[in-house]
PDB file of N, CA and C in Angstrom:
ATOM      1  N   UNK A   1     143.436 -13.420 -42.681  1.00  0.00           N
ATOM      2  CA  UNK A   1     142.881 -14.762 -42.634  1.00  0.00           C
ATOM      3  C   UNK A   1     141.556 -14.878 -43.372  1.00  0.00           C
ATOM      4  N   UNK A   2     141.268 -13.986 -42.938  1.00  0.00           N
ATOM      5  CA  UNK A   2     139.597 -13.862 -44.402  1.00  0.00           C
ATOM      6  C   UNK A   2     139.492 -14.226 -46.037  1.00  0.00           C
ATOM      7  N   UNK A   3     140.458 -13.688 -46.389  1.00  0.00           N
ATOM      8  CA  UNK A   3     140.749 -13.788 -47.684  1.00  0.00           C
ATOM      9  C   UNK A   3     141.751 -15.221 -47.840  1.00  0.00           C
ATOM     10  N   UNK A   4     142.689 -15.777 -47.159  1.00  0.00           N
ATOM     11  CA  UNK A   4     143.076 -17.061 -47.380  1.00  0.00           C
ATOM     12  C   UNK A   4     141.661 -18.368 -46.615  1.00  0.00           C
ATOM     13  N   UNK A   5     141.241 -18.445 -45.442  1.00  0.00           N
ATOM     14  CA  UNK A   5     140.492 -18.825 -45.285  1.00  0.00           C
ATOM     15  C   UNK A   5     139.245 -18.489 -45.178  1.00  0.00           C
ATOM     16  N   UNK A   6     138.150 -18.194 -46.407  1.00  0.00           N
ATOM     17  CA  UNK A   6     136.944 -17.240 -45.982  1.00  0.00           C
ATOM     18  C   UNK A   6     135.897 -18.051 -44.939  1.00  0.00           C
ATOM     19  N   UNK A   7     135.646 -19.169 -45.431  1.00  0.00           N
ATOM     20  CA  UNK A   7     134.255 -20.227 -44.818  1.00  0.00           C
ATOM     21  C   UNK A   7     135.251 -20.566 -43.385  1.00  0.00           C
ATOM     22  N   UNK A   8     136.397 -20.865 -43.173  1.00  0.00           N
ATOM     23  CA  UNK A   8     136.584 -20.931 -41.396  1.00  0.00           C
ATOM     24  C   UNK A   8     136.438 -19.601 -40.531  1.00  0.00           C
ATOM     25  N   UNK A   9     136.572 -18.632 -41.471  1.00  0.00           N
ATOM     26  CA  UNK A   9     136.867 -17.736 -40.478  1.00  0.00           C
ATOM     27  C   UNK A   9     135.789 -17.120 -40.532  1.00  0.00           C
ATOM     28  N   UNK A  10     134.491 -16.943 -41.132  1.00  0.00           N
ATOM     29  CA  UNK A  10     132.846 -17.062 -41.280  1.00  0.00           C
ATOM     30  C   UNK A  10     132.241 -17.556 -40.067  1.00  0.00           C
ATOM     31  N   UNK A  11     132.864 -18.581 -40.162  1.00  0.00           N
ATOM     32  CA  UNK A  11     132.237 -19.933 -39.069  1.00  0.00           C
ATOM     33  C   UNK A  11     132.440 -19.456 -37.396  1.00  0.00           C
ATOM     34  N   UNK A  12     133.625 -19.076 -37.615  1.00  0.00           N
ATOM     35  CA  UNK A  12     134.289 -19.118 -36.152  1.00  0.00           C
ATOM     36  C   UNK A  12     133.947 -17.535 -35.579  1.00  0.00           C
ATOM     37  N   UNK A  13     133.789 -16.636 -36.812  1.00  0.00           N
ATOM     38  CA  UNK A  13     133.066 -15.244 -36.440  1.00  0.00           C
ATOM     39  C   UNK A  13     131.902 -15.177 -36.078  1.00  0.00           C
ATOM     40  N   UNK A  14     131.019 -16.054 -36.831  1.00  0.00           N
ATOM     41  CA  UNK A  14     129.778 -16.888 -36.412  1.00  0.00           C
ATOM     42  C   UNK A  14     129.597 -16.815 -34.612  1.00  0.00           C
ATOM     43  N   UNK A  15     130.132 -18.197 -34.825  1.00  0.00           N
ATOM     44  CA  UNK A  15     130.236 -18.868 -33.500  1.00  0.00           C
ATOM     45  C   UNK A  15     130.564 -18.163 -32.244  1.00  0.00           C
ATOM     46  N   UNK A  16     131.277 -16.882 -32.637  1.00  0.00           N
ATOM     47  CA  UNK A  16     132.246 -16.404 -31.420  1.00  0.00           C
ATOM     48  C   UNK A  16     130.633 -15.291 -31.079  1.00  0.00           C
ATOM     49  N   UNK A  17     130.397 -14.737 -32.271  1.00  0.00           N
ATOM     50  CA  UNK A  17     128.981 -13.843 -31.948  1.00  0.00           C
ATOM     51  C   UNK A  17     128.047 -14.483 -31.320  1.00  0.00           C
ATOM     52  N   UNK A  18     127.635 -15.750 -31.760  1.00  0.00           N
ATOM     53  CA  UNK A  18     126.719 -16.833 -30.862  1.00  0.00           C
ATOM     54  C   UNK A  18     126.947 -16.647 -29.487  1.00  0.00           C
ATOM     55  N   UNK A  19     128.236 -17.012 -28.962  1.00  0.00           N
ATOM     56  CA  UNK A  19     128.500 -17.329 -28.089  1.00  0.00           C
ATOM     57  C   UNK A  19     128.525 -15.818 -27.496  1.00  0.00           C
ATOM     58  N   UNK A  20     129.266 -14.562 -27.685  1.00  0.00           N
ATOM     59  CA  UNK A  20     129.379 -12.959 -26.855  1.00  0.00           C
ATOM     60  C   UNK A  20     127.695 -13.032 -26.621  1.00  0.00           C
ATOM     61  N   UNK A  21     126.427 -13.610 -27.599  1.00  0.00           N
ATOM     62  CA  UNK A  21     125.018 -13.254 -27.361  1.00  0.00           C
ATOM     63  C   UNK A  21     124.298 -14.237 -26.415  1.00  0.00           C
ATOM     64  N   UNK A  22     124.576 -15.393 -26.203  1.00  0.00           N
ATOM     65  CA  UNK A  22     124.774 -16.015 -25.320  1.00  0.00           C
ATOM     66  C   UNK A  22     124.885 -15.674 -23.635  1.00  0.00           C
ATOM     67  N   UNK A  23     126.363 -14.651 -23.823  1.00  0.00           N
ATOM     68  CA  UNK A  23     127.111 -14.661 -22.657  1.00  0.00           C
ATOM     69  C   UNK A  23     126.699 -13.494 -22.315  1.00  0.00           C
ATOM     70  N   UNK A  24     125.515 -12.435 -23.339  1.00  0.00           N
ATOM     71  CA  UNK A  24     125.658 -11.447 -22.975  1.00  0.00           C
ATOM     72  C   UNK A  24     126.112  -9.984 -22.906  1.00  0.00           C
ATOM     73  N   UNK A  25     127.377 -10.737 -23.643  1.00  0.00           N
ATOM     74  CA  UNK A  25     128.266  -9.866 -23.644  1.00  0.00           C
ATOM     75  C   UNK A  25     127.987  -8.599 -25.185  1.00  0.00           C
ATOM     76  N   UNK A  26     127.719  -7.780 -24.946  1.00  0.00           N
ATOM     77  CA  UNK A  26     127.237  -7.223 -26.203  1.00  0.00           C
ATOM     78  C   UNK A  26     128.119  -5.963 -26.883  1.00  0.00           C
ATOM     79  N   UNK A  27     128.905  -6.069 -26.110  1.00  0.00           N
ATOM     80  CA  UNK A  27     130.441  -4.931 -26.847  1.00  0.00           C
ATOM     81  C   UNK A  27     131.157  -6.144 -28.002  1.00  0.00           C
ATOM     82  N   UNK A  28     131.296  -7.316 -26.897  1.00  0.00           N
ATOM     83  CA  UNK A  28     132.409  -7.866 -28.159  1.00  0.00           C
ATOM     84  C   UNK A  28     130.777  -8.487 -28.905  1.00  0.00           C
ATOM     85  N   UNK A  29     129.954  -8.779 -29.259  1.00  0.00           N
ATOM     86  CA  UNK A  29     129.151  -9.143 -30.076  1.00  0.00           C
ATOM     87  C   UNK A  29     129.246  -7.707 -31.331  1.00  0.00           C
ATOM     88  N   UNK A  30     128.567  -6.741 -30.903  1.00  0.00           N
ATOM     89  CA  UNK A  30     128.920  -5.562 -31.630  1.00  0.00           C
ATOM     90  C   UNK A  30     129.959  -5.431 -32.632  1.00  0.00           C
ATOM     91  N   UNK A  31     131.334  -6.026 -31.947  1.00  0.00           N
ATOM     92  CA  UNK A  31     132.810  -5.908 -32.490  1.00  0.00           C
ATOM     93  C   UNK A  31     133.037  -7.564 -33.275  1.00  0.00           C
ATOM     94  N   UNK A  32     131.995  -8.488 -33.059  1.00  0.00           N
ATOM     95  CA  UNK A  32     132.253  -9.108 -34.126  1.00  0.00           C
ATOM     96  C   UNK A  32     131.450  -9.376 -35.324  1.00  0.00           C
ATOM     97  N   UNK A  33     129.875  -8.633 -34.798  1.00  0.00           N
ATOM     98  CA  UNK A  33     129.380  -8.125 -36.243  1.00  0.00           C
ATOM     99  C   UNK A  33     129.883  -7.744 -37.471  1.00  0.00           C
ATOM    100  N   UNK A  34     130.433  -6.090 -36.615  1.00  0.00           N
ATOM    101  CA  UNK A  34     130.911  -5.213 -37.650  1.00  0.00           C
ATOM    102  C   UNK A  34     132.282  -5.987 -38.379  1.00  0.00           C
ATOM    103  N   UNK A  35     132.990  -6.914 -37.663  1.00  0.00           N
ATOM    104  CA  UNK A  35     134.169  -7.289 -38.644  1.00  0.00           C
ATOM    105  C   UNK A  35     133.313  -8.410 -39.763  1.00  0.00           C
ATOM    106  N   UNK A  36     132.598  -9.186 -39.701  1.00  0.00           N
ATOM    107  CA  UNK A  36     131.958 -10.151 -40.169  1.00  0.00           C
ATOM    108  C   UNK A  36     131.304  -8.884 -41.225  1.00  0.00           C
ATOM    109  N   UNK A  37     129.996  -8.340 -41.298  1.00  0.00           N
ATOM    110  CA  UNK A  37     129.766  -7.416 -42.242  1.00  0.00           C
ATOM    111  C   UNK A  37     130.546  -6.915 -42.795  1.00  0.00           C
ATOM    112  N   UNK A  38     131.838  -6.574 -42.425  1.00  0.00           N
ATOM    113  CA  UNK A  38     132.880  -5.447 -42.779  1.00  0.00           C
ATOM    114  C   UNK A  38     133.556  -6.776 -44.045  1.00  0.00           C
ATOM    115  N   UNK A  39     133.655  -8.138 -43.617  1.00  0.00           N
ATOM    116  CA  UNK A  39     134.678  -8.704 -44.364  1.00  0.00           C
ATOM    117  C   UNK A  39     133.797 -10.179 -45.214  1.00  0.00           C
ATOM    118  N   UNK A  40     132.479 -10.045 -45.130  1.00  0.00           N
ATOM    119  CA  UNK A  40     131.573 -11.108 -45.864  1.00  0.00           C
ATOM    120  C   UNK A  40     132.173 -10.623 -47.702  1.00  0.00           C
ATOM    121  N   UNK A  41     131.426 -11.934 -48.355  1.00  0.00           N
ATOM    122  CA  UNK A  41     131.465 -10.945 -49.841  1.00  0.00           C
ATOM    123  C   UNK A  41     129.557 -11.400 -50.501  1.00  0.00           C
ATOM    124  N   UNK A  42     129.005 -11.992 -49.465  1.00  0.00           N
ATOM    125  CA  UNK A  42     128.036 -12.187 -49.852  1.00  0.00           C
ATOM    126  C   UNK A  42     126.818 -11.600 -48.860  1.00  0.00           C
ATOM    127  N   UNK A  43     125.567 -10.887 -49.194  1.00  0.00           N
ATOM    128  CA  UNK A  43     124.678 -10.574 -48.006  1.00  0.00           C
ATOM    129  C   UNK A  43     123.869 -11.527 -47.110  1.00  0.00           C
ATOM    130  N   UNK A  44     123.945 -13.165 -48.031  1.00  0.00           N
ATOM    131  CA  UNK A  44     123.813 -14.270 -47.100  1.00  0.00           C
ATOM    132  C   UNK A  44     124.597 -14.370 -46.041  1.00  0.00           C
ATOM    133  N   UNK A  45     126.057 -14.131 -46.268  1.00  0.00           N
ATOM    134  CA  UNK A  45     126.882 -14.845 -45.370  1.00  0.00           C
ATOM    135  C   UNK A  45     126.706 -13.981 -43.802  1.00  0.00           C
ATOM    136  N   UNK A  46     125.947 -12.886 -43.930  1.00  0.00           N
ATOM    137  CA  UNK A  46     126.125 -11.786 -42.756  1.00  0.00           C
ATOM    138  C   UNK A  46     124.856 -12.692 -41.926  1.00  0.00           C
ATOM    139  N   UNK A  47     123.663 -13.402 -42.702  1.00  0.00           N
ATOM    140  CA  UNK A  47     122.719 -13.392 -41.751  1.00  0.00           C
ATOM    141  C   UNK A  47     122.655 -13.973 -40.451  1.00  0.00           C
ATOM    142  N   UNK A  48     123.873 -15.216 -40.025  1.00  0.00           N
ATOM    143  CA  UNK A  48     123.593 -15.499 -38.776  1.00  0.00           C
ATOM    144  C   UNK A  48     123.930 -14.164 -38.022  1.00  0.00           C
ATOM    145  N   UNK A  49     125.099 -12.989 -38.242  1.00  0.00           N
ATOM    146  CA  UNK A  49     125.499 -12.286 -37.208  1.00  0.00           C
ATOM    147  C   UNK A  49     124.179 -11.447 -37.223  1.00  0.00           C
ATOM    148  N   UNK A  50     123.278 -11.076 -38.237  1.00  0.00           N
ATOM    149  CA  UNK A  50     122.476  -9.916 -38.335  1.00  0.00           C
ATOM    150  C   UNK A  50     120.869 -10.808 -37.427  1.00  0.00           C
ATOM    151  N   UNK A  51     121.230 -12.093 -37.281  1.00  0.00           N
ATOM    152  CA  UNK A  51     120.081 -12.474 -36.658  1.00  0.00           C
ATOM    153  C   UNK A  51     120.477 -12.726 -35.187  1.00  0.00           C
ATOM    154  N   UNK A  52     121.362 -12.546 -34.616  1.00  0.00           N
ATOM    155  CA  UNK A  52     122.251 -12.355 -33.469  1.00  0.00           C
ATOM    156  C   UNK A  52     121.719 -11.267 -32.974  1.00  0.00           C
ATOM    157  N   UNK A  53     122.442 -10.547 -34.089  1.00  0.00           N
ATOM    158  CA  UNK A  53     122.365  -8.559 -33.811  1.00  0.00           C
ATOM    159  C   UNK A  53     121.050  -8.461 -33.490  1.00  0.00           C
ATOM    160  N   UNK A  54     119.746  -9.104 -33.879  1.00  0.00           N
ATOM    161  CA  UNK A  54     118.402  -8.496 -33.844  1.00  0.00           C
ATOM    162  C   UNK A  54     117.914  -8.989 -32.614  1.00  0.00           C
ATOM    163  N   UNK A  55     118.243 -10.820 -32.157  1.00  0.00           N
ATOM    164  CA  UNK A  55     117.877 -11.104 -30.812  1.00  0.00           C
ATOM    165  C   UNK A  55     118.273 -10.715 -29.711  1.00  0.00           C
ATOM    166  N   UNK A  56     119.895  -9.350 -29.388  1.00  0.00           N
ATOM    167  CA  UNK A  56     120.216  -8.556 -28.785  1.00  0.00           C
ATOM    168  C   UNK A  56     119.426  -7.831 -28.442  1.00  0.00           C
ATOM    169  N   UNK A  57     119.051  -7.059 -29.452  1.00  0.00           N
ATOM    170  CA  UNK A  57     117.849  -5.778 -29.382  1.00  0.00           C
ATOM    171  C   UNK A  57     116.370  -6.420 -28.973  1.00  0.00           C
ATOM    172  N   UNK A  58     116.150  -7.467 -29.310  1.00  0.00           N
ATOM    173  CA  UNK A  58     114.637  -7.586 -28.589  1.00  0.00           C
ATOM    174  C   UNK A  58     114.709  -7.906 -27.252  1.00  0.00           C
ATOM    175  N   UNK A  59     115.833  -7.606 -26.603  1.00  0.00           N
ATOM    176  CA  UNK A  59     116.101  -7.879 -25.497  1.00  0.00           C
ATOM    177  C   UNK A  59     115.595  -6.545 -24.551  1.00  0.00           C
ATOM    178  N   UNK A  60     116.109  -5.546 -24.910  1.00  0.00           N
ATOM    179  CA  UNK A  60     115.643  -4.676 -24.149  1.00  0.00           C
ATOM    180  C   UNK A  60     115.061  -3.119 -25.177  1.00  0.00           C
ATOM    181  N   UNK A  61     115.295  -3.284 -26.834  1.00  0.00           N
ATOM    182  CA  UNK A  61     114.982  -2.970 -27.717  1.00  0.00           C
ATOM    183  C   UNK A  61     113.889  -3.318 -28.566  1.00  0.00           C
ATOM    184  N   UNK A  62     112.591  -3.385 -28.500  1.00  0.00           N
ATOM    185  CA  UNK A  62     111.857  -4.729 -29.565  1.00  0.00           C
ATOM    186  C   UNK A  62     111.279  -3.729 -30.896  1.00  0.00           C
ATOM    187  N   UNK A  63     111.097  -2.413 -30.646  1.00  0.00           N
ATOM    188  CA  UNK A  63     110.703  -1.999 -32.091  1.00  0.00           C
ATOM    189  C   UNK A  63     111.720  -2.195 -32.892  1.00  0.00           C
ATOM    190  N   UNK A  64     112.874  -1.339 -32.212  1.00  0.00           N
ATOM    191  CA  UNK A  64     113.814  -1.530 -33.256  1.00  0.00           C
ATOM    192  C   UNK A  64     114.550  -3.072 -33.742  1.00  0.00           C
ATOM    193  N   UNK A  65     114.327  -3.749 -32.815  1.00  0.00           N
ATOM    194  CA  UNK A  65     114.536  -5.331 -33.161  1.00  0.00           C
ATOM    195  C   UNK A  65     113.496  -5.646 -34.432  1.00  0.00           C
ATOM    196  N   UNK A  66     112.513  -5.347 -34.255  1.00  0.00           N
ATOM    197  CA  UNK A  66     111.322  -5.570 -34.846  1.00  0.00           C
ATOM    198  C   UNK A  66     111.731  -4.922 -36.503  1.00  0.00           C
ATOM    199  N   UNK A  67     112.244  -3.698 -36.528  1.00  0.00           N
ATOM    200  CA  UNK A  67     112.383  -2.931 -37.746  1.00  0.00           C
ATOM    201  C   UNK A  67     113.312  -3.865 -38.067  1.00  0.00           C
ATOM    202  N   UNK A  68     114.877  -4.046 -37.806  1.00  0.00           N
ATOM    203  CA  UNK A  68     116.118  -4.199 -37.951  1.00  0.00           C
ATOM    204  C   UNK A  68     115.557  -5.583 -38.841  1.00  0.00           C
ATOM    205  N   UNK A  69     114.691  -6.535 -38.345  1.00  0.00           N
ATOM    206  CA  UNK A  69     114.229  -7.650 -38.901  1.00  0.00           C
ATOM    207  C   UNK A  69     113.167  -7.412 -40.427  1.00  0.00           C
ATOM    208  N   UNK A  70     112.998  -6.430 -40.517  1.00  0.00           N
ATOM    209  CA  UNK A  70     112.175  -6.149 -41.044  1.00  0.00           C
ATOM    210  C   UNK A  70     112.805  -5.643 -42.212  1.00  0.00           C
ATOM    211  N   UNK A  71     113.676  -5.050 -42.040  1.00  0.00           N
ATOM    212  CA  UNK A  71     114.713  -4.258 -43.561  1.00  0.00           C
ATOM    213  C   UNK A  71     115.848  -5.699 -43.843  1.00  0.00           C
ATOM    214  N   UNK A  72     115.951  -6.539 -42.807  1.00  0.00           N
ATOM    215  CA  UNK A  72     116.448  -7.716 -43.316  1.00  0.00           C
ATOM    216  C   UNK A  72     115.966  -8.807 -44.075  1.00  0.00           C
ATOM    217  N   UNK A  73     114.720  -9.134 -43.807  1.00  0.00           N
ATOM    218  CA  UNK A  73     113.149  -9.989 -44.741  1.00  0.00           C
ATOM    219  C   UNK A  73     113.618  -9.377 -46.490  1.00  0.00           C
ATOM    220  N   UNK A  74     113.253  -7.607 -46.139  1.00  0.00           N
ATOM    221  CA  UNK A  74     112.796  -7.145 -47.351  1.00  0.00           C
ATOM    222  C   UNK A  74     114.469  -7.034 -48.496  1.00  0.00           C
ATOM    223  N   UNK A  75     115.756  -7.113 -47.634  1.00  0.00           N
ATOM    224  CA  UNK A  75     117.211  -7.323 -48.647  1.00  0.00           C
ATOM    225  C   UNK A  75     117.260  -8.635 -49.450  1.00  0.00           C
ATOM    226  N   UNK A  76     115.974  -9.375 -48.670  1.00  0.00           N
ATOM    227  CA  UNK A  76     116.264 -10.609 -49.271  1.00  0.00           C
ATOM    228  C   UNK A  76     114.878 -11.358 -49.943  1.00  0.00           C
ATOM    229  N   UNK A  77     114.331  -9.728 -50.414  1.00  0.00           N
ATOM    230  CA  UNK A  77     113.252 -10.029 -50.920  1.00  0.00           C
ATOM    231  C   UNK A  77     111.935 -10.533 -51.089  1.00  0.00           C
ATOM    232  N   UNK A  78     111.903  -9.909 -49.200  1.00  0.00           N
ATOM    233  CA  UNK A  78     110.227 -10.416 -48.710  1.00  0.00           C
ATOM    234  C   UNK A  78     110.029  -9.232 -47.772  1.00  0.00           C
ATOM    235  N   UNK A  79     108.682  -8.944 -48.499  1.00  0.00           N
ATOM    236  CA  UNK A  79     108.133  -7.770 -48.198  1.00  0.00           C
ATOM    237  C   UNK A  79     106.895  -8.329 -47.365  1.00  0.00           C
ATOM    238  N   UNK A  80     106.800  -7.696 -45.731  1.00  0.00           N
ATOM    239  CA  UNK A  80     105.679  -7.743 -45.276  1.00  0.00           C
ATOM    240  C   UNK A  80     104.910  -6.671 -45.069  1.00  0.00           C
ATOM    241  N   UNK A  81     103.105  -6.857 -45.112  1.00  0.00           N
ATOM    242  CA  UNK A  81     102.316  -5.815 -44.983  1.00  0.00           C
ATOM    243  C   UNK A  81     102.322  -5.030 -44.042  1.00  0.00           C
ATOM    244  N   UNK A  82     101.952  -3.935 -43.755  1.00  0.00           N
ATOM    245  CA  UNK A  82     101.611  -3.235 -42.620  1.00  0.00           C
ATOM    246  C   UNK A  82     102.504  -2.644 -41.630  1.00  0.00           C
ATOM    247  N   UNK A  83     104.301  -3.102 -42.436  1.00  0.00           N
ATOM    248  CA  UNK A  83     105.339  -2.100 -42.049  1.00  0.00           C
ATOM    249  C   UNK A  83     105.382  -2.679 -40.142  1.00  0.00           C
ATOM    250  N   UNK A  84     106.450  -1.905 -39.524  1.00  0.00           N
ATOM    251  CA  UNK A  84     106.885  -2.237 -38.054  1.00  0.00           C
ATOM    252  C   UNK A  84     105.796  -1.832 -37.139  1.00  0.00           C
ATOM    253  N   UNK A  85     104.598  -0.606 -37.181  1.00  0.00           N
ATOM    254  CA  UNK A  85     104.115  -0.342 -36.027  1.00  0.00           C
ATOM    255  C   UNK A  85     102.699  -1.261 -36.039  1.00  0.00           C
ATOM    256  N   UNK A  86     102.222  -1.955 -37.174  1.00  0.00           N
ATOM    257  CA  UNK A  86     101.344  -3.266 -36.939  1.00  0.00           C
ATOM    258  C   UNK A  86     101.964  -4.392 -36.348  1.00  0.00           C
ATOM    259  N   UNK A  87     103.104  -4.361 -36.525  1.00  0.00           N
ATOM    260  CA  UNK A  87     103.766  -5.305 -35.765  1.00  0.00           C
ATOM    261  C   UNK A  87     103.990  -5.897 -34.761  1.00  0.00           C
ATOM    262  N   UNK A  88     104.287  -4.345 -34.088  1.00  0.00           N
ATOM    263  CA  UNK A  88     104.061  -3.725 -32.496  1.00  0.00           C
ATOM    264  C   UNK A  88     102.668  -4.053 -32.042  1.00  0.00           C
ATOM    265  N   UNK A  89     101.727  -3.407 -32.726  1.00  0.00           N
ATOM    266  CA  UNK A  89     100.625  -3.668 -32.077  1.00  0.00           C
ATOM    267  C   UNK A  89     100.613  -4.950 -31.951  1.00  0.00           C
ATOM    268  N   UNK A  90     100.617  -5.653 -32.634  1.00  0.00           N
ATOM    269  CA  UNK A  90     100.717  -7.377 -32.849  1.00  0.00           C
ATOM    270  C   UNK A  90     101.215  -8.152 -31.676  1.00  0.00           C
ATOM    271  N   UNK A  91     102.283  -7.529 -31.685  1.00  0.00           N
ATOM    272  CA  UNK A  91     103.488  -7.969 -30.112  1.00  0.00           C
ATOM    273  C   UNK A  91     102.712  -7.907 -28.848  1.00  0.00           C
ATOM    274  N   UNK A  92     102.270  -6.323 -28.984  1.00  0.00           N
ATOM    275  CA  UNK A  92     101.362  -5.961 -27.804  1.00  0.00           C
ATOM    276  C   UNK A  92     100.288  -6.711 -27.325  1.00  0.00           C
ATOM    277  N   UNK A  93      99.111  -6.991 -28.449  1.00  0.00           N
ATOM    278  CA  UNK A  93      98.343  -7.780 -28.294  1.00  0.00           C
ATOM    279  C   UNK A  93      98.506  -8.996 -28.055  1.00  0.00           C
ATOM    280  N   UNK A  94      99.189  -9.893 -28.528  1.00  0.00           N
ATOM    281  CA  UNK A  94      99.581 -11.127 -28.039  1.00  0.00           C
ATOM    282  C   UNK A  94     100.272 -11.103 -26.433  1.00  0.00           C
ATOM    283  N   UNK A  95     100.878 -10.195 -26.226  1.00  0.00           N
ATOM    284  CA  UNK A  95     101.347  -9.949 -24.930  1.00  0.00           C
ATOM    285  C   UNK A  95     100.134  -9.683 -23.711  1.00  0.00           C
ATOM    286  N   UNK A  96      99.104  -9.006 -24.274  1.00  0.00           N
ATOM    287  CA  UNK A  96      98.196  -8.756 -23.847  1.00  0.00           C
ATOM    288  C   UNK A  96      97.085 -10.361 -23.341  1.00  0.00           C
ATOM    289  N   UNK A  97      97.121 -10.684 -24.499  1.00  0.00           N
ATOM    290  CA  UNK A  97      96.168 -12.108 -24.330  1.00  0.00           C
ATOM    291  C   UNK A  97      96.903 -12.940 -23.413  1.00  0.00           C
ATOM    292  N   UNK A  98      98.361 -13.027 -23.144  1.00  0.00           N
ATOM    293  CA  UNK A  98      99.044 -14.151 -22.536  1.00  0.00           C
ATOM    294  C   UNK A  98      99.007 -13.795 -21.465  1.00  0.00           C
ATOM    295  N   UNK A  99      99.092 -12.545 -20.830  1.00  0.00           N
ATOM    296  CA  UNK A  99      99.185 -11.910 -19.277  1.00  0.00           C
ATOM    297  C   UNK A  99      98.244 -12.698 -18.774  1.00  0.00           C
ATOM    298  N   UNK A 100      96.614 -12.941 -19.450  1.00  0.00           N
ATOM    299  CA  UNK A 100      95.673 -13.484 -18.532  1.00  0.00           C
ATOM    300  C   UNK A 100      95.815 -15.635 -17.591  1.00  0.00           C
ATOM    301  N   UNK A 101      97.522 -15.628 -18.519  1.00  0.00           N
ATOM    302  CA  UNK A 101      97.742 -17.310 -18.257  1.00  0.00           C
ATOM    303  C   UNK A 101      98.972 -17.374 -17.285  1.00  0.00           C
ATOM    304  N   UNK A 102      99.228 -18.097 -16.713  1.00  0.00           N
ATOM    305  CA  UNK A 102      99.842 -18.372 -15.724  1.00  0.00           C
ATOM    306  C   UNK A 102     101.218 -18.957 -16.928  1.00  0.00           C
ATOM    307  N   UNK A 103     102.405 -18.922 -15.849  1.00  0.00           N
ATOM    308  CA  UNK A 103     103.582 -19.272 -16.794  1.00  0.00           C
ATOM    309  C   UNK A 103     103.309 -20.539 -17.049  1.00  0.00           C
ATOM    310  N   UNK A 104     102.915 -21.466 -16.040  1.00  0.00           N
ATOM    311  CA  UNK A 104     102.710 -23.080 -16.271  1.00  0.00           C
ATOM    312  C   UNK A 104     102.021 -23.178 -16.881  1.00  0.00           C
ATOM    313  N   UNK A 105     100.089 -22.719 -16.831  1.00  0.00           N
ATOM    314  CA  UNK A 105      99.093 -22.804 -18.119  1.00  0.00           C
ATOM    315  C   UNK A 105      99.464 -22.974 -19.432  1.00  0.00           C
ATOM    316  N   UNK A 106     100.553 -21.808 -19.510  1.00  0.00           N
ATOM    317  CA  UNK A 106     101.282 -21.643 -21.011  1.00  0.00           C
ATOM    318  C   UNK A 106     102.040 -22.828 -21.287  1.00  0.00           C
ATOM    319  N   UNK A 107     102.979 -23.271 -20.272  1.00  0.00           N
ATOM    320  CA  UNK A 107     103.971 -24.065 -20.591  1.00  0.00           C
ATOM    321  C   UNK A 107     103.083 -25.770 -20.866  1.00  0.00           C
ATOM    322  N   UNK A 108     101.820 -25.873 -19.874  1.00  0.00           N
ATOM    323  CA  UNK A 108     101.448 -27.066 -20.233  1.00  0.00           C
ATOM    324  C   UNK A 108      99.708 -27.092 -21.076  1.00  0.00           C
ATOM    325  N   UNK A 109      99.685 -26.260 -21.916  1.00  0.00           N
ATOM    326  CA  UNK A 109      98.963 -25.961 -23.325  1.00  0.00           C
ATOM    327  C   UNK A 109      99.430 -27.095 -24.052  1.00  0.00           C
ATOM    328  N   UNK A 110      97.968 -27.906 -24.388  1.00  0.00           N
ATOM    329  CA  UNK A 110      98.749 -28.930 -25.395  1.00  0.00           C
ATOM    330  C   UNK A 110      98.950 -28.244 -26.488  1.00  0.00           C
ATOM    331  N   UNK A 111     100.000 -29.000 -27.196  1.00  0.00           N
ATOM    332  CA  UNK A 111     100.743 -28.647 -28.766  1.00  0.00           C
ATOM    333  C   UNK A 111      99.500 -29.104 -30.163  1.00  0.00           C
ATOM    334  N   UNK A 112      99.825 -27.855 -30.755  1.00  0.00           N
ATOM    335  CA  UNK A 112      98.705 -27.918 -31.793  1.00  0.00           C
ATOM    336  C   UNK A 112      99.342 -28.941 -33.185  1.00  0.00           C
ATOM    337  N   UNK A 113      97.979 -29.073 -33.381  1.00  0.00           N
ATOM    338  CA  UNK A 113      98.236 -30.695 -34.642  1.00  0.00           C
ATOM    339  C   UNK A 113      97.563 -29.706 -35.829  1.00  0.00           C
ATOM    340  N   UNK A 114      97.116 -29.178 -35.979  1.00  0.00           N
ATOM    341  CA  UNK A 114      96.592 -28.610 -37.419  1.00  0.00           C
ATOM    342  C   UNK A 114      97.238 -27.151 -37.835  1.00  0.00           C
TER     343      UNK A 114
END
């Protein structure tokens, strides 16, 4: 079906990964990556599953979420400074500054205009 229909069956490989990441479910997410990578013909067409694949891993993974995002930027020709473990620190620190706010403080922070 790939090769007679490529863009439905993109879509619906898409969608079905959306939805296993969604639900959680991260065997069949896994198993519809690899067919989607396995059967794209373009390295665009992989990025919704590979941005799937990465919000999996920052789940209970975040460096390597963090890298995985990071060799994906640079396939498509954006290079950031200071590589994955500034990154981390980055994560950390911001994690750090927010601990001192309450979940609501955060949630009712007015929205920035500039």
């Amino acid at each position: 079906h790939w090769q007679e229909h490529y863009a439905l069956s993109l879509e619906l490989y898409s969608l079905a990964a959306k939805c296993a990441l969604t639900n959680g479910d991260h065997t069949s997410l896994k198993l519809l990556i690899a067919e989607v990578v396995a059967k794209v013909h373009f390295f665009e067409d992989k990025l919704d599953v590979l941005y799937f694949e990465t919000c999996a891993l920052a789940t209970s993974r975040l460096p390597e979420s963090i890298e995985r995002g990071v060799e994906i930027l640079s396939k498509l020709g954006i290079e950031l400074r200071g590589g994955g473990s500034s990154m981390e620190a980055c994560v950390q620190e911001t994690k750090d500054l927010l601990s001192g706010y309450t979940d609501d403080e955060i949630l009712n922070t007015r929205r920035m205009t500039d």
